[in-house]
N, C-alpha and C. Protein backbone atom coordinates (compact mmCIF):
# COMPACT_ATOMS: atom_id res chain seq x y z
N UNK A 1 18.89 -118.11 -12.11
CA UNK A 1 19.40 -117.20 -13.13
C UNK A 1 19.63 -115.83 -12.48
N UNK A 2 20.62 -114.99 -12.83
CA UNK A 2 21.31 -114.02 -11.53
C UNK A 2 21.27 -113.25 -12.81
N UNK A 3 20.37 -112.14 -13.25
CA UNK A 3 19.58 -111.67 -14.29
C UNK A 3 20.55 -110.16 -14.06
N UNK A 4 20.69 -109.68 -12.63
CA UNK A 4 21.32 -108.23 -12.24
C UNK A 4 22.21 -107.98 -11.74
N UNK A 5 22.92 -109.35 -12.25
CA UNK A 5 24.40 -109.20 -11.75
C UNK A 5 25.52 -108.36 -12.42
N UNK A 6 25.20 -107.71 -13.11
CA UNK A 6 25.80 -106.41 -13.77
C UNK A 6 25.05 -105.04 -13.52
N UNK A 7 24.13 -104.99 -12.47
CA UNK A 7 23.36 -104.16 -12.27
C UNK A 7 23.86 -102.99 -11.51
N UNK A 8 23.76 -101.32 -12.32
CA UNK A 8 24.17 -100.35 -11.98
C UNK A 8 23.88 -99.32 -11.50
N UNK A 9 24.09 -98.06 -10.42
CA UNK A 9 23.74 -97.08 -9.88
C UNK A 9 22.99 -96.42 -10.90
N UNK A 10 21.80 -96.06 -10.61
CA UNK A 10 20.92 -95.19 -11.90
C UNK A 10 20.29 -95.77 -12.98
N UNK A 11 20.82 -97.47 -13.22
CA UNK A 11 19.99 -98.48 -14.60
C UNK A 11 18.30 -98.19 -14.16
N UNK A 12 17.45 -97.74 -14.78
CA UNK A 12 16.24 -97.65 -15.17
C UNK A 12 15.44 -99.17 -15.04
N UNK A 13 14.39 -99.22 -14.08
CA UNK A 13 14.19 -100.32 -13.66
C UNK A 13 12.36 -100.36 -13.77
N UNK A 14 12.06 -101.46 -14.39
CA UNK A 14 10.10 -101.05 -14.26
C UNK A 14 9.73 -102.42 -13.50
N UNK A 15 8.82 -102.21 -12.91
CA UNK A 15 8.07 -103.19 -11.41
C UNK A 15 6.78 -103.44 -12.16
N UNK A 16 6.00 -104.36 -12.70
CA UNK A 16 5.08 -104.77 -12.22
C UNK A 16 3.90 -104.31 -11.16
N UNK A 17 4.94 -104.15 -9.88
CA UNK A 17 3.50 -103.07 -9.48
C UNK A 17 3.93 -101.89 -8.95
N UNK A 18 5.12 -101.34 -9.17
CA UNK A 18 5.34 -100.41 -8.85
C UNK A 18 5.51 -98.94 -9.92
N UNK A 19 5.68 -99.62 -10.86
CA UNK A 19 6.31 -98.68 -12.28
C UNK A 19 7.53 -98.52 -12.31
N UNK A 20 7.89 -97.02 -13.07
CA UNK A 20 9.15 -96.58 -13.01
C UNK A 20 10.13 -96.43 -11.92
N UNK A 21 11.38 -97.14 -12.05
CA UNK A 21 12.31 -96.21 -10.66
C UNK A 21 13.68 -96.66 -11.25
N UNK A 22 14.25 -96.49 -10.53
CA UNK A 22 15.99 -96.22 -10.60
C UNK A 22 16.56 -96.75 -9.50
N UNK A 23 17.61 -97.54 -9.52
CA UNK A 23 18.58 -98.13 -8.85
C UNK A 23 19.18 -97.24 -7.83
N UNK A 24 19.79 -97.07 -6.62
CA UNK A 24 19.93 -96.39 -5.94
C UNK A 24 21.15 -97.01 -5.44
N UNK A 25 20.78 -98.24 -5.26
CA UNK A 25 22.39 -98.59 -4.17
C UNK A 25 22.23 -99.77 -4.73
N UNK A 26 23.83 -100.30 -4.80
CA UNK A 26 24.16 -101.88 -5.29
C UNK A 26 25.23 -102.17 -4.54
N UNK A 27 25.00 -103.32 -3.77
CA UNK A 27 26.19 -104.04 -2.93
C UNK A 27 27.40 -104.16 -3.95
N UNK A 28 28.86 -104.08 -3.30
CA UNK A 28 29.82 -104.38 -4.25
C UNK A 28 29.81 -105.86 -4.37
N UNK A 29 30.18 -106.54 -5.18
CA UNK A 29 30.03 -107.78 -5.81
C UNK A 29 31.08 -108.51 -4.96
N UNK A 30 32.37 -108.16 -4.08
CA UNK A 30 33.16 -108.94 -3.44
C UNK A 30 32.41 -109.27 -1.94
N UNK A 31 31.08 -108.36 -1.51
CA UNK A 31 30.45 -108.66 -0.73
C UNK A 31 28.89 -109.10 -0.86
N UNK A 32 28.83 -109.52 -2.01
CA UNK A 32 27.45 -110.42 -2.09
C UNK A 32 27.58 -111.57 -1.93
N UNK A 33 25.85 -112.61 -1.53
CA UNK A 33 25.88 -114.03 -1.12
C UNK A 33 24.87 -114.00 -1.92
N UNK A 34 24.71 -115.28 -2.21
CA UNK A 34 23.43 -116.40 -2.99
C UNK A 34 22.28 -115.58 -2.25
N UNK A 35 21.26 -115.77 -3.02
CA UNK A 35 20.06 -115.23 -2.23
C UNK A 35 19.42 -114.13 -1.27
N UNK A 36 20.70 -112.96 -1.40
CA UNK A 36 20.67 -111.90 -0.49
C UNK A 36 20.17 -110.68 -1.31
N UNK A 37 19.37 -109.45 -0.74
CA UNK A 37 19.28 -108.46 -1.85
C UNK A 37 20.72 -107.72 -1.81
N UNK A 38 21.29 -107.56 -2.93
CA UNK A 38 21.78 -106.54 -3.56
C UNK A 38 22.05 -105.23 -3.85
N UNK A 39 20.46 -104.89 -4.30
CA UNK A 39 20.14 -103.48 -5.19
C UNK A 39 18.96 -103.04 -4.34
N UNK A 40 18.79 -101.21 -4.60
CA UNK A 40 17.70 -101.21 -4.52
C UNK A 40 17.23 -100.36 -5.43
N UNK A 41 15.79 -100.36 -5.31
CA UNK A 41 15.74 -99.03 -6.35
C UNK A 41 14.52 -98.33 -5.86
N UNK A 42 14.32 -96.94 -5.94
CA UNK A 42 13.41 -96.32 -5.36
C UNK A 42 12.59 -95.86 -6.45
N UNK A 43 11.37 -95.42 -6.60
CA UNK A 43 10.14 -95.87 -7.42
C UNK A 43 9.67 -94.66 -7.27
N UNK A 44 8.80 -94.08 -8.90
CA UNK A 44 8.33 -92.39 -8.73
C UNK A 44 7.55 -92.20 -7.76
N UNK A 45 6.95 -93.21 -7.14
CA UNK A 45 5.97 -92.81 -5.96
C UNK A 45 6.50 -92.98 -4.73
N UNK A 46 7.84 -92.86 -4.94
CA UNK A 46 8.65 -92.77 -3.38
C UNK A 46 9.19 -93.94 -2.71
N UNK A 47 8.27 -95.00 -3.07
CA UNK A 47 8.24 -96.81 -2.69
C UNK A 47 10.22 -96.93 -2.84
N UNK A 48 10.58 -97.61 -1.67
CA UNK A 48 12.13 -98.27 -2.19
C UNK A 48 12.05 -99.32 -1.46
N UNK A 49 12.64 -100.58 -2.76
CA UNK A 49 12.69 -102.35 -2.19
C UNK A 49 13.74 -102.73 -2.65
N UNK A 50 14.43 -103.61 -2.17
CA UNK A 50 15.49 -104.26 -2.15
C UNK A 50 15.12 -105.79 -3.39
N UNK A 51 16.24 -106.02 -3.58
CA UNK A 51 16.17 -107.23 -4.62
C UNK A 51 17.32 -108.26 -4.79
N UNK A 52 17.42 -109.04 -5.07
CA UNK A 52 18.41 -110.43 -5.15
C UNK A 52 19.07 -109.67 -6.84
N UNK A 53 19.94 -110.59 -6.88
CA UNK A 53 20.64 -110.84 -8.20
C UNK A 53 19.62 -111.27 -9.00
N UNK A 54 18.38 -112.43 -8.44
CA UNK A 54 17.45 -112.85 -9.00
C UNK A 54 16.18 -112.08 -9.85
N UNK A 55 16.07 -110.75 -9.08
CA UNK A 55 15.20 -110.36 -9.59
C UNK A 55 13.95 -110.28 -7.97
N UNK A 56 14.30 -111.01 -7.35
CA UNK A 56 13.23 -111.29 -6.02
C UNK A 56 13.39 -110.01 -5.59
N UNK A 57 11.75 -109.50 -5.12
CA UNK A 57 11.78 -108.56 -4.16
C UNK A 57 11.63 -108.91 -3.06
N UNK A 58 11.99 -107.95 -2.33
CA UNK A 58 11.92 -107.60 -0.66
C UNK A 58 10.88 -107.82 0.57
N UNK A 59 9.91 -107.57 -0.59
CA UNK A 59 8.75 -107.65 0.00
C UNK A 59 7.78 -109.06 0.12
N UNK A 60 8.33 -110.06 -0.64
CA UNK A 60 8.30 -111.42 -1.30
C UNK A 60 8.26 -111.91 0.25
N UNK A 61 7.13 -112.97 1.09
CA UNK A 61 7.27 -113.43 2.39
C UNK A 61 8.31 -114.91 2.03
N UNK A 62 8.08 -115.49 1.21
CA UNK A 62 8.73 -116.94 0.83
C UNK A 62 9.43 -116.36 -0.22
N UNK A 63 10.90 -116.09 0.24
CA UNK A 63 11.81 -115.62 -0.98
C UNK A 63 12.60 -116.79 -1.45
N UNK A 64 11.98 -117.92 -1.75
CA UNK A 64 12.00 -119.10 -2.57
C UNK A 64 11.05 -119.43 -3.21
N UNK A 65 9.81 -118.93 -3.40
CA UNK A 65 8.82 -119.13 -4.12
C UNK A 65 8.29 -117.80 -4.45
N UNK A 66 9.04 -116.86 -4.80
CA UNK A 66 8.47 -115.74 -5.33
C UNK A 66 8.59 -115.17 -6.94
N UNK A 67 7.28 -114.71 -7.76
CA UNK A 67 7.96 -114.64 -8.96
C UNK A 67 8.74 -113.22 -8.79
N UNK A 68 9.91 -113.17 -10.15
CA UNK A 68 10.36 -111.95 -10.20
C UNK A 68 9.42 -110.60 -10.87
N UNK A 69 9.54 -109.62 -10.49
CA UNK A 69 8.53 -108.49 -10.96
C UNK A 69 8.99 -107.71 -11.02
N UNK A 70 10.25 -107.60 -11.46
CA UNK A 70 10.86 -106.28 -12.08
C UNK A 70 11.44 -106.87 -13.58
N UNK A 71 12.05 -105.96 -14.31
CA UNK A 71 12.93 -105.97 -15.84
C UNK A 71 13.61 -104.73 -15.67
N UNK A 72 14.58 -104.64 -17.03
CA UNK A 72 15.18 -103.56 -17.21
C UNK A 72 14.23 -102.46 -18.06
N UNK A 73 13.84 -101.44 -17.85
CA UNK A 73 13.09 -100.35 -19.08
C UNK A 73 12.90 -100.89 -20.22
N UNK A 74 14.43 -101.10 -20.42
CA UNK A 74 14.16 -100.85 -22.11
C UNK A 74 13.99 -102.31 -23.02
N UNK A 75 13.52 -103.72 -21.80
CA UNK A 75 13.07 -104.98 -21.74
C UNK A 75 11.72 -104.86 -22.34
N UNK A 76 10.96 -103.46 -21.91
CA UNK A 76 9.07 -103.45 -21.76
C UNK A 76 8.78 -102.53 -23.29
N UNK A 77 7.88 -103.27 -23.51
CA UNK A 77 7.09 -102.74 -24.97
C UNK A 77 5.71 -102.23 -23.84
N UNK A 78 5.76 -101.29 -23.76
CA UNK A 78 4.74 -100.22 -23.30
C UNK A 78 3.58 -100.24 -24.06
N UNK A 79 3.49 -100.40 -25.30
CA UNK A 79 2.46 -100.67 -26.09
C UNK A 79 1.24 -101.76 -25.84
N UNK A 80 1.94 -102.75 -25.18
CA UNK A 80 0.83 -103.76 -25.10
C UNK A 80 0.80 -103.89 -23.66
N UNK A 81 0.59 -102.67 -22.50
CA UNK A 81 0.56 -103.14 -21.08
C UNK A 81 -1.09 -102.60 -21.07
N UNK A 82 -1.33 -103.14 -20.55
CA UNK A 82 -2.96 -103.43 -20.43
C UNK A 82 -3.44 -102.67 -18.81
N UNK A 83 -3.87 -101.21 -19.56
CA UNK A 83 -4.21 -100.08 -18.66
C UNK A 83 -5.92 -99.83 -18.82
N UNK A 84 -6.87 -100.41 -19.19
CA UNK A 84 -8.06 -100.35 -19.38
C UNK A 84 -8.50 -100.40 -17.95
N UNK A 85 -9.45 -99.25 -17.50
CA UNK A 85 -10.05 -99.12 -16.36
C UNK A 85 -11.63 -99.79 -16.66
N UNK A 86 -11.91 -100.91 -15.80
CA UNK A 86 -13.49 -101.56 -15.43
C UNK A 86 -14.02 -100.88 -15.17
N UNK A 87 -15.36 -100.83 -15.74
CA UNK A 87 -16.82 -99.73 -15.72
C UNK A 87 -17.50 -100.77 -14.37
N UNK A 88 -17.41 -102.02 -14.83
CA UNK A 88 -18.15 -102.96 -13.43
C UNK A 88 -17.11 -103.47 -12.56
N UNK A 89 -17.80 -103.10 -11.51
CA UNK A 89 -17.17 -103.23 -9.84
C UNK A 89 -17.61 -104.83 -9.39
N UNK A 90 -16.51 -105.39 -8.84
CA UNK A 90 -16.84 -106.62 -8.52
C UNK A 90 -17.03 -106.92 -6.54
N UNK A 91 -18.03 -107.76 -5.93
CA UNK A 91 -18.30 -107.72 -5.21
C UNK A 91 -17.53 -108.21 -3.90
N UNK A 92 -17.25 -107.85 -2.78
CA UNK A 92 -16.12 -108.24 -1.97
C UNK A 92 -16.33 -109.85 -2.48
N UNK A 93 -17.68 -110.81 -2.09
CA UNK A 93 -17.37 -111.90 -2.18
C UNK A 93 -16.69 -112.76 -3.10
N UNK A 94 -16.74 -111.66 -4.55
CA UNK A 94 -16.55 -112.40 -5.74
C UNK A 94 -14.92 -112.43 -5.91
N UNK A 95 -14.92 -111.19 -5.40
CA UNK A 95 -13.06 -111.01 -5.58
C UNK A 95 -12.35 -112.18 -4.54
N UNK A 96 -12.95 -112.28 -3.52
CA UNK A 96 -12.45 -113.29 -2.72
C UNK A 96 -12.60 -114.89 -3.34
N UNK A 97 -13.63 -115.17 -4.10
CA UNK A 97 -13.42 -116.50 -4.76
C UNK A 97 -12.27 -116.41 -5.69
N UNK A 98 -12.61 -115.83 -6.63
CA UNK A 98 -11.32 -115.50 -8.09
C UNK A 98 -9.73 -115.56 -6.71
N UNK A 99 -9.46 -114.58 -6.09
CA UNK A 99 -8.51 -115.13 -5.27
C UNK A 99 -8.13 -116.03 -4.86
N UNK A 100 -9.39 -117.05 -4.20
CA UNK A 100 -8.87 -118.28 -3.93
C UNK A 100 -8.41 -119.09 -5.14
N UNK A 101 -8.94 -118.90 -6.39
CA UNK A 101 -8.87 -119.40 -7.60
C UNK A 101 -7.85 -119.40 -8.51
N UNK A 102 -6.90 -118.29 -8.55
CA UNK A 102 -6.07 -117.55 -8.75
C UNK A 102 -6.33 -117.18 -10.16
N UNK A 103 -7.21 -116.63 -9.83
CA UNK A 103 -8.03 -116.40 -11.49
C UNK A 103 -8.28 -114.26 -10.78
N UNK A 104 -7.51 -113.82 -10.34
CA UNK A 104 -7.99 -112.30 -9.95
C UNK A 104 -6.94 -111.43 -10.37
N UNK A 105 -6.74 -110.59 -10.93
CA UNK A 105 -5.85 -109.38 -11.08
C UNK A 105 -6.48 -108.21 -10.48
N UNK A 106 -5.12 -107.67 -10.27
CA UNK A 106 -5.59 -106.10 -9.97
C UNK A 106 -4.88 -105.23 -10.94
N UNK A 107 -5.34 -103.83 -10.58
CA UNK A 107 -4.40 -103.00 -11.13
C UNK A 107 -3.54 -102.16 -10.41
N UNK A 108 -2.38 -102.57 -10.70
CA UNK A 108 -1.31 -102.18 -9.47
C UNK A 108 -0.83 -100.46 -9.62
N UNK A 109 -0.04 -99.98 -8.84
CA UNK A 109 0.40 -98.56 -8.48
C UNK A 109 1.16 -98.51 -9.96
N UNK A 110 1.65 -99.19 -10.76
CA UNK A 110 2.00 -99.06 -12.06
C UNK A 110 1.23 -98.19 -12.87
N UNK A 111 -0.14 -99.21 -13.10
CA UNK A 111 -1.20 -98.61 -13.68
C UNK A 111 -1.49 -99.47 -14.75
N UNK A 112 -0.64 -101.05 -14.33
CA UNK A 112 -1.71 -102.23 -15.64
C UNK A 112 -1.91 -103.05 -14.54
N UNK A 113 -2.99 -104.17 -15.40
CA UNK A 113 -3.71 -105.35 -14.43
C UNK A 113 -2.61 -105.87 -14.41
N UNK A 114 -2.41 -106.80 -13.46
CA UNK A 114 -1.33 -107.86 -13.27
C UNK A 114 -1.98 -108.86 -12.25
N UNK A 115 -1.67 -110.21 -12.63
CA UNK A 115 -1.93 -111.07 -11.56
C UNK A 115 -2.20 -110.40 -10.34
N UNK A 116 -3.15 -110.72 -9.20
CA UNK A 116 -3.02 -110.66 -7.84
C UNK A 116 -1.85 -111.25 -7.21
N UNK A 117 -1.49 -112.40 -7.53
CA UNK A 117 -0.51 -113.18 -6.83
C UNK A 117 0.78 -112.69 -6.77
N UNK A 118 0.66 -111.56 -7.71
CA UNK A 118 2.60 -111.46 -8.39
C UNK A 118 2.51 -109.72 -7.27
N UNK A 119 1.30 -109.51 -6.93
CA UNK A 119 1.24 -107.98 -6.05
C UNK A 119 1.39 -108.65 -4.31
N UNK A 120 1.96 -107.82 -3.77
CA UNK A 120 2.74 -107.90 -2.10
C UNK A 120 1.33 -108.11 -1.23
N UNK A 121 0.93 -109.27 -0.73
CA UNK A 121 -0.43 -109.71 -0.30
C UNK A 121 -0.63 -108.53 0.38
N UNK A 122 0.11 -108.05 1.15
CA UNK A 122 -0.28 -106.74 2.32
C UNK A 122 -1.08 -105.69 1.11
N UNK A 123 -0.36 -105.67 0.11
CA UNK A 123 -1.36 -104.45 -1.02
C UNK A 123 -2.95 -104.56 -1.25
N UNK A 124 -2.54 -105.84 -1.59
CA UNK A 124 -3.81 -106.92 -1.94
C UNK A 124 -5.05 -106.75 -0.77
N UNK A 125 -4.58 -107.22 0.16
CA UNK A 125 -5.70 -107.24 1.72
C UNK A 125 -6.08 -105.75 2.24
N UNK A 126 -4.89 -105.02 2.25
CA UNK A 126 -5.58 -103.42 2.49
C UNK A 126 -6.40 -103.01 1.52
N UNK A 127 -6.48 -103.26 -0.24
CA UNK A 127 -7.56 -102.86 -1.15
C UNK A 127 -8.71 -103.15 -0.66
N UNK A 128 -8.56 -104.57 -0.47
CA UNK A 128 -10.03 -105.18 -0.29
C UNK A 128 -10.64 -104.86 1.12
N UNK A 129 -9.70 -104.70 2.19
CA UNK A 129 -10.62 -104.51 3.52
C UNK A 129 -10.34 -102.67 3.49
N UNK A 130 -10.10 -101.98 2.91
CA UNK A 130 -10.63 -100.51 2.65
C UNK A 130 -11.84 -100.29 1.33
N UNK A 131 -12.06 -101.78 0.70
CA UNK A 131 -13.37 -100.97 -0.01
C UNK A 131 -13.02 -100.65 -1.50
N UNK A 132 -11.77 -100.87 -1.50
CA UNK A 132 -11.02 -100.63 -3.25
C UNK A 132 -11.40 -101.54 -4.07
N UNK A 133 -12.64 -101.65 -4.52
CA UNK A 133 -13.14 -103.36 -4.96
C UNK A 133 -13.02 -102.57 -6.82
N UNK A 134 -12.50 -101.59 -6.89
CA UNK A 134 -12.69 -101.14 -8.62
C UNK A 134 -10.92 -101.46 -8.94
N UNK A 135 -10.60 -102.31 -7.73
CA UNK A 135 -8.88 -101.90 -8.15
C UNK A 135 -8.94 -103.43 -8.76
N UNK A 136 -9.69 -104.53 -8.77
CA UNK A 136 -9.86 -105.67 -8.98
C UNK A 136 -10.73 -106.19 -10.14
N UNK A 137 -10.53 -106.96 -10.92
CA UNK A 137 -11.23 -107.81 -12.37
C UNK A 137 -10.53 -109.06 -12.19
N UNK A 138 -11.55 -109.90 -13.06
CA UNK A 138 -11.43 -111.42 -13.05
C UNK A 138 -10.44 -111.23 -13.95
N UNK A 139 -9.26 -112.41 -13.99
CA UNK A 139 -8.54 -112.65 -15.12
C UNK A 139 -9.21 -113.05 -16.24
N UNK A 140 -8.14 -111.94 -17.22
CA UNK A 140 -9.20 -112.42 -18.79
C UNK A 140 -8.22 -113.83 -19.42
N UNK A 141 -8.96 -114.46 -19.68
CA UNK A 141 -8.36 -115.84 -20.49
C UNK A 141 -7.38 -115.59 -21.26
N UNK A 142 -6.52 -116.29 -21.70
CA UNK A 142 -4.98 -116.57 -22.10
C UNK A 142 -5.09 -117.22 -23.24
């Protein structure tokens, strides 16, 4: 599904783990291919990634098995993003099981929990081997 194939210089774009940003550059459409990024968009904290028609980011190592983690702004009900900061800190070992489990969220540069899996493993592994063990909670049940 090719979700940003009408996608424009300046369209308002929210990440999953990045937050807010804005489109910056979009390939012209007589020079795009299947599976190539496109767009990019650069992010209030400076961050800029590239993306498919799909929605795939840049940063994605298997850009065939990656979920998408962006929408358009005005896609997100802000109301129900789940920004509650944990009073209890979980222990390197524990975060590392729930990981293997895929039972771990963090809370990404956005500023809601989101899956671990759906955040850029490099984010993921620098939290945990710098000691960021408050950036992590078990997934709450569904």
């Amino acid at each position: 599904m090719t979700r940003f194939t009408d996608i424009k210089l300046g369209d308002e774009i929210y990440s999953v783990v990045f937050g807010l940003g804005k489109v910056v550059f979009v390939l012209a459409k007589s020079l795009r291919l299947d599976g190539y990024y496109v767009f990019e968009v650069e992010y209030e904290n400076g961050q800029r990634t590239h993306y498919t028609e799909d929605g795939r980011p840049g940063w994605c190592k298997d850009i065939n098995n990656c979920t998408k983690t962006i929408h358009y702004k005005h896609e997100i009900d802000f109301d129900v993003l789940d920004t509650k900061v944990k009073k209890k800190i979980l222990k390197k070992h524990k975060i590392d099981k729930l990981r293997d489990n895929d039972k771990l969220e963090m809370m990404s540069p956005a500023g809601g929990w989101i899956d671990a899996n759906l955040m850029p493993d490099m984010m993921v592994d620098n939290a945990i081997n710098n000691g960021k063990y408050h950036l992590f909670r078990k997934m709450k049940s569904k």
